[in-house]
N, C-alpha and C. Protein backbone atom coordinates (compact mmCIF):
# COMPACT_ATOMS: atom_id res chain seq x y z
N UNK A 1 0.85 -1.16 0.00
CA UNK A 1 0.00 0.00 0.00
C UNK A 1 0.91 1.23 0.00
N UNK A 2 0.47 2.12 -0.62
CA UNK A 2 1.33 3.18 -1.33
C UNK A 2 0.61 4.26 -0.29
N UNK A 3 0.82 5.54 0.67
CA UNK A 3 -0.10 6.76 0.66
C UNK A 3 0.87 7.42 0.67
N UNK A 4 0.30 9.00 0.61
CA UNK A 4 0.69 9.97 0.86
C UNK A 4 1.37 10.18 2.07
N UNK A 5 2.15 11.32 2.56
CA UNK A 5 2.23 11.57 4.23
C UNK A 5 1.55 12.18 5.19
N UNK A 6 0.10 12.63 4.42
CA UNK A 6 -0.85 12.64 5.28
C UNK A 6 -1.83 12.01 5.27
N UNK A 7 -1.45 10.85 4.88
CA UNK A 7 -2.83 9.83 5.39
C UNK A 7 -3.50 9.42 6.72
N UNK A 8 -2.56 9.27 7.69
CA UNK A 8 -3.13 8.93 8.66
C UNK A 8 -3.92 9.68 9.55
N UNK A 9 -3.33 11.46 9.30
CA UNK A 9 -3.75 12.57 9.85
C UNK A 9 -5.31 12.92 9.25
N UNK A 10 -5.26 12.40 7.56
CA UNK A 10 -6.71 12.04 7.23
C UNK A 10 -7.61 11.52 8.03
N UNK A 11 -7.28 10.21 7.50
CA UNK A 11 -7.89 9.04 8.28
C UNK A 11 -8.60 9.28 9.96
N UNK A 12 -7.55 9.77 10.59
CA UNK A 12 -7.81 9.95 11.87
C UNK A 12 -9.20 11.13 12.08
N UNK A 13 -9.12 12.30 11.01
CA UNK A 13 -9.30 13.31 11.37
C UNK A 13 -10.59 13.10 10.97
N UNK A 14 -11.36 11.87 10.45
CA UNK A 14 -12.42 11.71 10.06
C UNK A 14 -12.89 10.50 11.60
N UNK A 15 -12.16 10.09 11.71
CA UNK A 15 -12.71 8.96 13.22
C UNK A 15 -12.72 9.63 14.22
N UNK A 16 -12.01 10.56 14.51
CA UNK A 16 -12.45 11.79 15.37
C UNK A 16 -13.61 12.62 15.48
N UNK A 17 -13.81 12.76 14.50
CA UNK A 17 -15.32 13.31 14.13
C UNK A 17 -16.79 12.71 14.33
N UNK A 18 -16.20 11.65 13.33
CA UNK A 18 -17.79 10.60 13.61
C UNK A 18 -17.69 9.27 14.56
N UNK A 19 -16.21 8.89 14.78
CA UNK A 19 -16.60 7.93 15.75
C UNK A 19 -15.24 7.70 17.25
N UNK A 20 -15.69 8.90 17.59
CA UNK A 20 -14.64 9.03 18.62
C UNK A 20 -14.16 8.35 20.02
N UNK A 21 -15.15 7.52 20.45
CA UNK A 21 -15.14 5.99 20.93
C UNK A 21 -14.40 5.16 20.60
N UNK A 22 -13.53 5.15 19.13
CA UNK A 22 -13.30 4.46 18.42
C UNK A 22 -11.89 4.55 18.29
N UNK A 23 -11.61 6.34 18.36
CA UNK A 23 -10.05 6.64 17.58
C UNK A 23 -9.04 6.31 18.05
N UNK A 24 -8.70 6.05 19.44
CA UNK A 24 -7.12 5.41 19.87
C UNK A 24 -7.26 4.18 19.25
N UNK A 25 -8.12 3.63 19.38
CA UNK A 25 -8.36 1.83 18.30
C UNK A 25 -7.69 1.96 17.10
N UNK A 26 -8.40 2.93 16.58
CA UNK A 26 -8.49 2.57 15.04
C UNK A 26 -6.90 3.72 14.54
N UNK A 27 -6.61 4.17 15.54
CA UNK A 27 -5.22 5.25 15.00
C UNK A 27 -4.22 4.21 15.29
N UNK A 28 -4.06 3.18 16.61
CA UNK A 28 -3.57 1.84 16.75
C UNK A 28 -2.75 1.36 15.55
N UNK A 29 -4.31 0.57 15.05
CA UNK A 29 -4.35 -0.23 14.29
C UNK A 29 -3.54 0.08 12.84
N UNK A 30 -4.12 1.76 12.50
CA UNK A 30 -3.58 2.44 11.27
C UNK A 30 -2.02 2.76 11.54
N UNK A 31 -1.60 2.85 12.56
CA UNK A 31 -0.19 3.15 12.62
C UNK A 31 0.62 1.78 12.40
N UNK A 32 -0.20 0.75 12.44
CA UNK A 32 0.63 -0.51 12.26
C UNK A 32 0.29 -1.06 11.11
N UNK A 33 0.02 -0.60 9.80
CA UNK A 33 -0.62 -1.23 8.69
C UNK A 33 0.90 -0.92 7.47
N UNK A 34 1.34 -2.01 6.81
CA UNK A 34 2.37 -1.99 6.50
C UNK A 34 1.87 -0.64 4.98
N UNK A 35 2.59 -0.23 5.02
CA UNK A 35 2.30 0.90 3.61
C UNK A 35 3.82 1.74 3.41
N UNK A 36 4.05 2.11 2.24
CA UNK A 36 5.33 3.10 1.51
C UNK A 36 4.61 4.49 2.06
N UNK A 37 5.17 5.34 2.41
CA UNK A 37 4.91 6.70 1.88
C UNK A 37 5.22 7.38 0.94
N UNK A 38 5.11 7.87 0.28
CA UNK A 38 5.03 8.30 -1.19
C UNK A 38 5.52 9.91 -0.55
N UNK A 39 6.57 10.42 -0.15
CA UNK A 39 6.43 11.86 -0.01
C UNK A 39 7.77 12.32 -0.95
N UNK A 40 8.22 11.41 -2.19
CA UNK A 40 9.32 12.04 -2.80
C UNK A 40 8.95 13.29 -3.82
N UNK A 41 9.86 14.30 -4.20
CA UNK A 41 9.76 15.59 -4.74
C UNK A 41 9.41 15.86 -6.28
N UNK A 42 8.58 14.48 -6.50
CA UNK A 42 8.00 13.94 -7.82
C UNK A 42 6.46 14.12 -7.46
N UNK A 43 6.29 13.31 -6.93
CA UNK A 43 5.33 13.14 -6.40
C UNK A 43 4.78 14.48 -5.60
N UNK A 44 5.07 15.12 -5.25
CA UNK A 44 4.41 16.66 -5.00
C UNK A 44 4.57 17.87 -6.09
N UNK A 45 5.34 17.45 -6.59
CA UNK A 45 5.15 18.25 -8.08
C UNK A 45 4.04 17.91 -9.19
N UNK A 46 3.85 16.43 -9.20
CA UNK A 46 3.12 16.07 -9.70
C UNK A 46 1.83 16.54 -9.17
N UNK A 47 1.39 16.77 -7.51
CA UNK A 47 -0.30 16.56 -7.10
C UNK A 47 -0.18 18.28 -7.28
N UNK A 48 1.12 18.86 -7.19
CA UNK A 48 1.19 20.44 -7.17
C UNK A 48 0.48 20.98 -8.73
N UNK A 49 0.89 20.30 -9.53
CA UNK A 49 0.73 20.62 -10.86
C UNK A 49 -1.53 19.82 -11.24
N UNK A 50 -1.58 18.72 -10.41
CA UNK A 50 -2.61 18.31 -10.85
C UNK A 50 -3.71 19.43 -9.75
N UNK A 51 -3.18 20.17 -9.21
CA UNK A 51 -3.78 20.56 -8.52
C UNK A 51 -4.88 22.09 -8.87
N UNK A 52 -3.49 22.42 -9.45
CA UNK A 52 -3.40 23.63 -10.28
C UNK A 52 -4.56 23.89 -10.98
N UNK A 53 -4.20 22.67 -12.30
CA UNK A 53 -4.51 22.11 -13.45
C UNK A 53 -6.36 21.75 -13.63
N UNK A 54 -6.10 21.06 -12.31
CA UNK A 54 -8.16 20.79 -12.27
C UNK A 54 -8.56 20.97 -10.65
N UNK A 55 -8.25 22.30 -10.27
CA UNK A 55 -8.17 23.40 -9.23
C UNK A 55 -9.29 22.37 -8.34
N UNK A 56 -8.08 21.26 -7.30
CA UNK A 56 -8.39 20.20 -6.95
C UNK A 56 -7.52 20.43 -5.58
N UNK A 57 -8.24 20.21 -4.35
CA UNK A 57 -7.05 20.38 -2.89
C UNK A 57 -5.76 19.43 -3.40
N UNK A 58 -4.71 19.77 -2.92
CA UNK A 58 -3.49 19.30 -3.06
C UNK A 58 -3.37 18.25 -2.37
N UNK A 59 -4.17 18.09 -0.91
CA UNK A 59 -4.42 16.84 -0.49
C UNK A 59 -4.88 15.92 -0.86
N UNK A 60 -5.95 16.23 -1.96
CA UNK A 60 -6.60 14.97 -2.59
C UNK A 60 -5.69 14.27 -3.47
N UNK A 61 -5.01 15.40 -4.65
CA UNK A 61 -4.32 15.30 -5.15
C UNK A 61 -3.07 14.22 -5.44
N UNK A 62 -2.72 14.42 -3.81
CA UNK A 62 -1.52 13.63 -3.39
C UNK A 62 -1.75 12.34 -3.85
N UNK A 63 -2.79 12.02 -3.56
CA UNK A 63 -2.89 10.24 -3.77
C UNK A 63 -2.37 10.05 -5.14
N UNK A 64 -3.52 10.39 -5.56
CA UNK A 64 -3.26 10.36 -7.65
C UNK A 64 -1.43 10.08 -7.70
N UNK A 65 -0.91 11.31 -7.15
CA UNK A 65 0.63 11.47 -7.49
C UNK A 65 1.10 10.68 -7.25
N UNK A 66 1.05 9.82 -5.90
CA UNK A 66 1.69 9.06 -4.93
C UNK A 66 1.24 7.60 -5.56
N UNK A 67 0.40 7.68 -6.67
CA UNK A 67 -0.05 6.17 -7.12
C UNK A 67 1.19 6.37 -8.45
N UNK A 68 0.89 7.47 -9.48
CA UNK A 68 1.09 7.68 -10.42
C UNK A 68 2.98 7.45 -10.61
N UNK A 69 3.12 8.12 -9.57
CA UNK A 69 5.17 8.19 -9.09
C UNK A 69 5.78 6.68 -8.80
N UNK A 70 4.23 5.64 -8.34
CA UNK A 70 5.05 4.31 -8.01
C UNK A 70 4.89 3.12 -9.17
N UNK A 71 5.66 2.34 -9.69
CA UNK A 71 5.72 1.63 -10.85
C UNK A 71 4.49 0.64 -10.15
N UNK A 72 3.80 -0.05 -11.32
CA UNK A 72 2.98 -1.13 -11.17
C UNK A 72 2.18 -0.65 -10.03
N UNK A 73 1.49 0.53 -9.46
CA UNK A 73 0.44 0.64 -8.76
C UNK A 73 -0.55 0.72 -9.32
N UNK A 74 -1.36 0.64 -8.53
CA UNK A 74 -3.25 0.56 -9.11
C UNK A 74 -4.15 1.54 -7.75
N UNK A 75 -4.50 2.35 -8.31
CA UNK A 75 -5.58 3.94 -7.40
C UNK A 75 -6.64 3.28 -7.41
N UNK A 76 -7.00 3.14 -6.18
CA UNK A 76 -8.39 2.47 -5.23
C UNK A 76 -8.82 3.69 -4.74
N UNK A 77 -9.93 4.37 -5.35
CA UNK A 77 -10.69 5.33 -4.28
C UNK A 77 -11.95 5.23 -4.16
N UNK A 78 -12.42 6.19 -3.05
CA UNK A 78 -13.95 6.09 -3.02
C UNK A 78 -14.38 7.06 -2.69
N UNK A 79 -16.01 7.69 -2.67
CA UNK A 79 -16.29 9.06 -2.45
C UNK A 79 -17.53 8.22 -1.49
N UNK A 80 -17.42 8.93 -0.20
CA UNK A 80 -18.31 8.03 0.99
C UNK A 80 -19.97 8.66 0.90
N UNK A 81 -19.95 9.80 0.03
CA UNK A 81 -21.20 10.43 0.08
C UNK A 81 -21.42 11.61 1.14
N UNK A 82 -20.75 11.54 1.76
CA UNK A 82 -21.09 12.09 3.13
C UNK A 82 -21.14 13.77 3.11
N UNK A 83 -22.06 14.51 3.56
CA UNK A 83 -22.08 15.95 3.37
C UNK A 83 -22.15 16.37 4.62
N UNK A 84 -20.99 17.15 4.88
CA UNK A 84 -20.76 17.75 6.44
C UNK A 84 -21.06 19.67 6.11
């Protein structure tokens, strides 16, 4: 598993929110999940430029880059629906 270097600060910052009973568990668990970080100076040029380009948060961005910068990866995403 490939992320960005703010994934977990993601991740978290959404279990904090909706299920906060939950978050020392699940920040646990996420700190021990084997994954690359993707934070080389390719890869932020790249989400910098896609960002720009289709005036997209740079955070989202990152992933795309961080898939796109690693050979033989494959981009798994999802949009949860959710309107805050």
């Amino acid at each position: 598993m490939v992320q960005p270097p703010h994934f977990i600060a993601e991740v978290m910052g959404v279990v904090a929110r909706l299920k906060p009973d939950y978050a020392d568990a699940i920040f646990i668990s996420a700190s021990n999940l084997e994954m690359t970080i993707s934070d080389h100076p390719e890869t932020y040029q790249t989400a910098i430029r896609f960002s720009v380009e289709l005036n997209h948060y740079l955070f989202d961005t990152l992933y795309h880059a961080a898939a796109l910068n690693m050979p033989d990866t494959l981009l798994i995403t999802t949009c949860s629906g959710l309107r805050t």
